[in-house]
N, C-alpha and C. Protein backbone atom coordinates (compact mmCIF):
# COMPACT_ATOMS: atom_id res chain seq x y z
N UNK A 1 11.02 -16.61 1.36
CA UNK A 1 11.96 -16.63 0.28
C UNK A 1 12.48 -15.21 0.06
N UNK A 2 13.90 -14.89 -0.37
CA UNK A 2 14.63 -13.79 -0.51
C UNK A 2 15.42 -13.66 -1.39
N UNK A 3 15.21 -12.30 -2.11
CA UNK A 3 16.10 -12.27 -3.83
C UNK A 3 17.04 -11.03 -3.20
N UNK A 4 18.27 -11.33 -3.91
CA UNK A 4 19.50 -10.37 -4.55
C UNK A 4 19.03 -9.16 -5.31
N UNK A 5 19.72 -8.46 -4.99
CA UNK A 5 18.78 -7.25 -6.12
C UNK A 5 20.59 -6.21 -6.56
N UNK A 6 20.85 -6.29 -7.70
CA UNK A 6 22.62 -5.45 -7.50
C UNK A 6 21.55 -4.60 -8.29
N UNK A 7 22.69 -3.36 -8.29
CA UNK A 7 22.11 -2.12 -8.77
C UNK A 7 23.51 -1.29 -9.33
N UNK A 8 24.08 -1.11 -10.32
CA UNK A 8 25.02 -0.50 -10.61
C UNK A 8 24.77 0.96 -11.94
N UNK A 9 25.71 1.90 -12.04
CA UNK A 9 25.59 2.59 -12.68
C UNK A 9 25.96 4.06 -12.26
N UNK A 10 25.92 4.87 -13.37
CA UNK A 10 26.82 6.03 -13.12
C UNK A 10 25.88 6.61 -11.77
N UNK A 11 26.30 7.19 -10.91
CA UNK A 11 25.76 7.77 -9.51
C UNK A 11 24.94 9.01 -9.71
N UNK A 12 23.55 9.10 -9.47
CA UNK A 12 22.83 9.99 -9.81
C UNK A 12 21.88 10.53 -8.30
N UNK A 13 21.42 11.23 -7.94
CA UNK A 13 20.16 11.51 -6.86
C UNK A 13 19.19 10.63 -7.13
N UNK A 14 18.59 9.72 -6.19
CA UNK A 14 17.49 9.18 -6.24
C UNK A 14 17.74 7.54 -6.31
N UNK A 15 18.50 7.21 -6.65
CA UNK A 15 18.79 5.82 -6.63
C UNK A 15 18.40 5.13 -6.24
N UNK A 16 18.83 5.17 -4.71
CA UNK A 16 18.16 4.42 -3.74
C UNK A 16 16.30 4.23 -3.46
N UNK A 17 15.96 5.77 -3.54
CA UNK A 17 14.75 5.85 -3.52
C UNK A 17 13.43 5.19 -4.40
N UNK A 18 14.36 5.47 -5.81
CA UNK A 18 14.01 4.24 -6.81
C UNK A 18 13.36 3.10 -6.82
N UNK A 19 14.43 2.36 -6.51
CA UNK A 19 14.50 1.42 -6.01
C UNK A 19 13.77 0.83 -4.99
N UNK A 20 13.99 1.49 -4.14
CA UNK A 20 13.25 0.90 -2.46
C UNK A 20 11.94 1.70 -2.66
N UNK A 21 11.19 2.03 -3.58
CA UNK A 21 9.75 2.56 -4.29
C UNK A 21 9.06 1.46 -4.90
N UNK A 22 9.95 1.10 -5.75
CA UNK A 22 9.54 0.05 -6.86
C UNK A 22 9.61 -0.99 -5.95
N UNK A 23 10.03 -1.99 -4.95
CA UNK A 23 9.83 -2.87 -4.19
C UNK A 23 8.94 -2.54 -3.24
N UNK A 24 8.55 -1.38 -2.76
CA UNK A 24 7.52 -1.51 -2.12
C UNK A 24 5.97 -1.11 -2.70
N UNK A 25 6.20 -0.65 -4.19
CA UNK A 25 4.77 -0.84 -4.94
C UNK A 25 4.42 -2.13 -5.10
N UNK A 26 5.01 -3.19 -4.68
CA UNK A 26 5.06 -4.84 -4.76
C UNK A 26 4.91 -5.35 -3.66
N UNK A 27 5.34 -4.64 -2.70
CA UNK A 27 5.16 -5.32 -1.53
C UNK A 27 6.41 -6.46 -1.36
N UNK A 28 7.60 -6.27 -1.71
CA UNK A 28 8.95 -6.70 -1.31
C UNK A 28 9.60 -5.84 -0.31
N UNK A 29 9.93 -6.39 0.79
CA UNK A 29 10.37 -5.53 1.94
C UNK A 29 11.86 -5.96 1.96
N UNK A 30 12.76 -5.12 2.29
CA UNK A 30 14.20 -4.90 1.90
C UNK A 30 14.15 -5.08 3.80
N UNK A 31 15.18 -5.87 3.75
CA UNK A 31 16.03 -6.65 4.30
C UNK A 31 17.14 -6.41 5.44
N UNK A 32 17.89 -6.25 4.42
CA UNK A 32 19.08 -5.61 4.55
C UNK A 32 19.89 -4.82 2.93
N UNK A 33 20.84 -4.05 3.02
CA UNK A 33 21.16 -2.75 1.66
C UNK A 33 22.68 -2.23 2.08
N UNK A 34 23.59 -2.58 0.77
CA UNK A 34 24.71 -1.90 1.46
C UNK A 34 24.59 -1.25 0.12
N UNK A 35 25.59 0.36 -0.16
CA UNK A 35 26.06 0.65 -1.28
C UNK A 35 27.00 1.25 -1.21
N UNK A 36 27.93 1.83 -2.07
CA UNK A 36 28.58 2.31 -2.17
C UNK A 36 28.82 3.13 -3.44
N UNK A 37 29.81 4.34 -3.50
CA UNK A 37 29.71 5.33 -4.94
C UNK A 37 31.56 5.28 -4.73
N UNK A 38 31.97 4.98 -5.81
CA UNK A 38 33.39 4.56 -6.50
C UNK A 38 33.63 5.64 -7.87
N UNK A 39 34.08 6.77 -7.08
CA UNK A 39 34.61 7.90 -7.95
C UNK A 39 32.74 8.23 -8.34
N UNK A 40 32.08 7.78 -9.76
CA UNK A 40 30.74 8.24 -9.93
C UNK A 40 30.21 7.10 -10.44
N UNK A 41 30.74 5.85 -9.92
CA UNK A 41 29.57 4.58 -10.07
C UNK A 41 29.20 4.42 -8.81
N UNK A 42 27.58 3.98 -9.08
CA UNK A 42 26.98 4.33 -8.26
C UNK A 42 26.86 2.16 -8.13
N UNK A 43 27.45 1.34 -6.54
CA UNK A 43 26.79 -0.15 -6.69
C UNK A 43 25.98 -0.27 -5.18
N UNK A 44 25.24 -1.21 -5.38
CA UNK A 44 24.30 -1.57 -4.09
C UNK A 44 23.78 -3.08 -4.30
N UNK A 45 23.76 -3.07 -3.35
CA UNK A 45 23.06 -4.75 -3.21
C UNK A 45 21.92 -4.80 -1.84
N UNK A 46 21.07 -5.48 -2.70
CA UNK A 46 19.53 -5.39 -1.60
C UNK A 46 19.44 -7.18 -0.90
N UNK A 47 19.27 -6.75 -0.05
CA UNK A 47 18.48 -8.48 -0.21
C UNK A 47 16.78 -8.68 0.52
N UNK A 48 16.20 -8.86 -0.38
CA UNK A 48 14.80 -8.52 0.12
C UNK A 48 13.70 -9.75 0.39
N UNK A 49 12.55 -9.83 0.97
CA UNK A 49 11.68 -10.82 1.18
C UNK A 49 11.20 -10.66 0.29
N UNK A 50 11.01 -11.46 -0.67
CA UNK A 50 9.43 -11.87 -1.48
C UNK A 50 8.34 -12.63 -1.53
N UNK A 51 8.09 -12.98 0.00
CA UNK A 51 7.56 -13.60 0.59
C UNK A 51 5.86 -13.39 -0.11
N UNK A 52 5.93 -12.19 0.18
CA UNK A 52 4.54 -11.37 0.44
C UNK A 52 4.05 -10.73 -1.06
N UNK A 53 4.87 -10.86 -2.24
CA UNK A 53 4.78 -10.10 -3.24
C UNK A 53 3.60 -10.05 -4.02
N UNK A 54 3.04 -8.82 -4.75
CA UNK A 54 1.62 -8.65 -5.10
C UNK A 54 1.00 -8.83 -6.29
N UNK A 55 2.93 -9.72 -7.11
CA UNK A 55 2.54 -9.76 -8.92
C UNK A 55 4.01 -11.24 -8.28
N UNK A 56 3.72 -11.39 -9.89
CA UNK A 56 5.03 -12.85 -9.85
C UNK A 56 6.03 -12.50 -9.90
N UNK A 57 6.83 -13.22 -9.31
CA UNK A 57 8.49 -13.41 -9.07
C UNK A 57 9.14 -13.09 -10.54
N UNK A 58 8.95 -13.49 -11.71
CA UNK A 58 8.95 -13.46 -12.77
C UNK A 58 8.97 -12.02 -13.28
N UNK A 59 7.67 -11.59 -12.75
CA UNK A 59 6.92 -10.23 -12.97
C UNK A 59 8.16 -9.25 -12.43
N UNK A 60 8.34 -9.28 -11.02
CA UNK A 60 9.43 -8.59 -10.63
C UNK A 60 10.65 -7.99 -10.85
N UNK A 61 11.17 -9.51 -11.56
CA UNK A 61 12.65 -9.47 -12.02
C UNK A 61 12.07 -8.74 -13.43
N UNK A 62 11.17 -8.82 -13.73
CA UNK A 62 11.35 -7.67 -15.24
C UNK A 62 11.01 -6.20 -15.01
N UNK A 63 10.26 -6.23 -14.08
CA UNK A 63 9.96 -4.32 -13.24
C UNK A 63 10.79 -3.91 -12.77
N UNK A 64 12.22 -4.54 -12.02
CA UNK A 64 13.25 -4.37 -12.12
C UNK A 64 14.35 -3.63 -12.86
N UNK A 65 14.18 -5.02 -13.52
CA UNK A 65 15.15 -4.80 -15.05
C UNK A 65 15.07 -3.41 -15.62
N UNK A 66 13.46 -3.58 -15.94
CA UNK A 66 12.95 -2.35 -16.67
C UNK A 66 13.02 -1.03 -16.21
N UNK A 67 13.25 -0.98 -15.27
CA UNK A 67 13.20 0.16 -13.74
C UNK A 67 14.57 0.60 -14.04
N UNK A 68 15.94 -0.38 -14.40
CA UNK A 68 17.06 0.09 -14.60
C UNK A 68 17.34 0.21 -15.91
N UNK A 69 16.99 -0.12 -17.14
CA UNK A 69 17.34 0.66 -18.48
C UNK A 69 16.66 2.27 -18.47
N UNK A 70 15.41 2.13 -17.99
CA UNK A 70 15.04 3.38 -17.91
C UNK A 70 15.78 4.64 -17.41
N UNK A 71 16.43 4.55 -16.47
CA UNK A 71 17.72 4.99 -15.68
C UNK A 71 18.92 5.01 -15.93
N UNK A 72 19.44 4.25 -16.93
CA UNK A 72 20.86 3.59 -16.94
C UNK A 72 21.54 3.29 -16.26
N UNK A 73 20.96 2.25 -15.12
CA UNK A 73 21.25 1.34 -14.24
C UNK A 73 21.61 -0.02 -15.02
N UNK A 74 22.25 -0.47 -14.25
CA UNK A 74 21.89 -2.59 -14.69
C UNK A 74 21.72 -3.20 -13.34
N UNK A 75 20.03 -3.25 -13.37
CA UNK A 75 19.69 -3.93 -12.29
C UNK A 75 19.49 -5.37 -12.68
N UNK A 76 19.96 -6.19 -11.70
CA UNK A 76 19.70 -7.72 -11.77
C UNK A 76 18.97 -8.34 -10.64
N UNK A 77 18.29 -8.85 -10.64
CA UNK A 77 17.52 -9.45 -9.70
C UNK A 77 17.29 -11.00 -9.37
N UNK A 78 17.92 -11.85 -8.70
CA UNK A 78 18.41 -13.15 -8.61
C UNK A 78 17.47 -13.85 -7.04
N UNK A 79 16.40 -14.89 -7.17
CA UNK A 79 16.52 -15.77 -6.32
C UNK A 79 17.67 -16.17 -5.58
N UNK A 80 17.00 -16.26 -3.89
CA UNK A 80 18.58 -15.91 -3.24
C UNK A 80 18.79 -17.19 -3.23
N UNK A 81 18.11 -18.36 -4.08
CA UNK A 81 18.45 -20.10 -3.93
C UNK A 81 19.15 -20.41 -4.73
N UNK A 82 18.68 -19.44 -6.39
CA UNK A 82 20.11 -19.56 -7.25
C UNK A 82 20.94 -18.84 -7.01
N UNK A 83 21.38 -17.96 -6.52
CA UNK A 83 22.26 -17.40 -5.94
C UNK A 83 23.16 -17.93 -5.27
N UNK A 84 22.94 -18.54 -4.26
CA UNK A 84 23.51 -19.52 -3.78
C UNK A 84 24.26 -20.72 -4.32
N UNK A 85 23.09 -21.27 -5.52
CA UNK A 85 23.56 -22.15 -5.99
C UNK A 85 24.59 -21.97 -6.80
N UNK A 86 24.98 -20.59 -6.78
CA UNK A 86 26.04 -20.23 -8.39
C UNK A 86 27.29 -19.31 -7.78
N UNK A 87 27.27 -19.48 -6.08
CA UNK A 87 28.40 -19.34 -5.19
C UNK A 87 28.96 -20.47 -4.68
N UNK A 88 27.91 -21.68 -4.62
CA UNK A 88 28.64 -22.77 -4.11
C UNK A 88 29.89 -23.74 -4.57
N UNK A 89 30.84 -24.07 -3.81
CA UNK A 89 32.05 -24.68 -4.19
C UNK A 89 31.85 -26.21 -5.03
């Protein structure tokens, strides 16, 4: 199984590292990662396994979350099944 992970916010050093820290104190292995910086917003999108993870799915999406107010990010973190389900025609 594989979650969405967006990551937006003003563009700072470390971002990425952040990020791809906090998924691997969990044991979520990233995937595939594109980002990009738009003048000084900083967006990215992860898509990672949570196959293997070392706390709940649940748990995640709020270490997340929490990972980006701390920062002034807005991280969201989405099951890639609802995800899907909320692209489909």
């Amino acid at each position: 199984m594989r979650a969405i992970i967006t990551v937006s916010g003003k563009d700072a050093v470390g971002i990425i590292a952040q990020v791809s820290c906090a998924c691997t104190e969990v044991n979520a292995n990233i995937e595939d990662i594109t980002q990009k910086v738009l003048d000084d917003l900083f967006v990215m999108v992860m898509l990672v396994s949570v196959d293997n993870l070392s706390i709940k799915f649940t748990d995640f999406i709020d270490r997340m979350t929490e990972l980006g107010k701390r920062n002034g990010l807005v991280i969201h973190t989405v099951h890639e099944d609802i995800f899907n389900a909320m692209h489909r025609i």
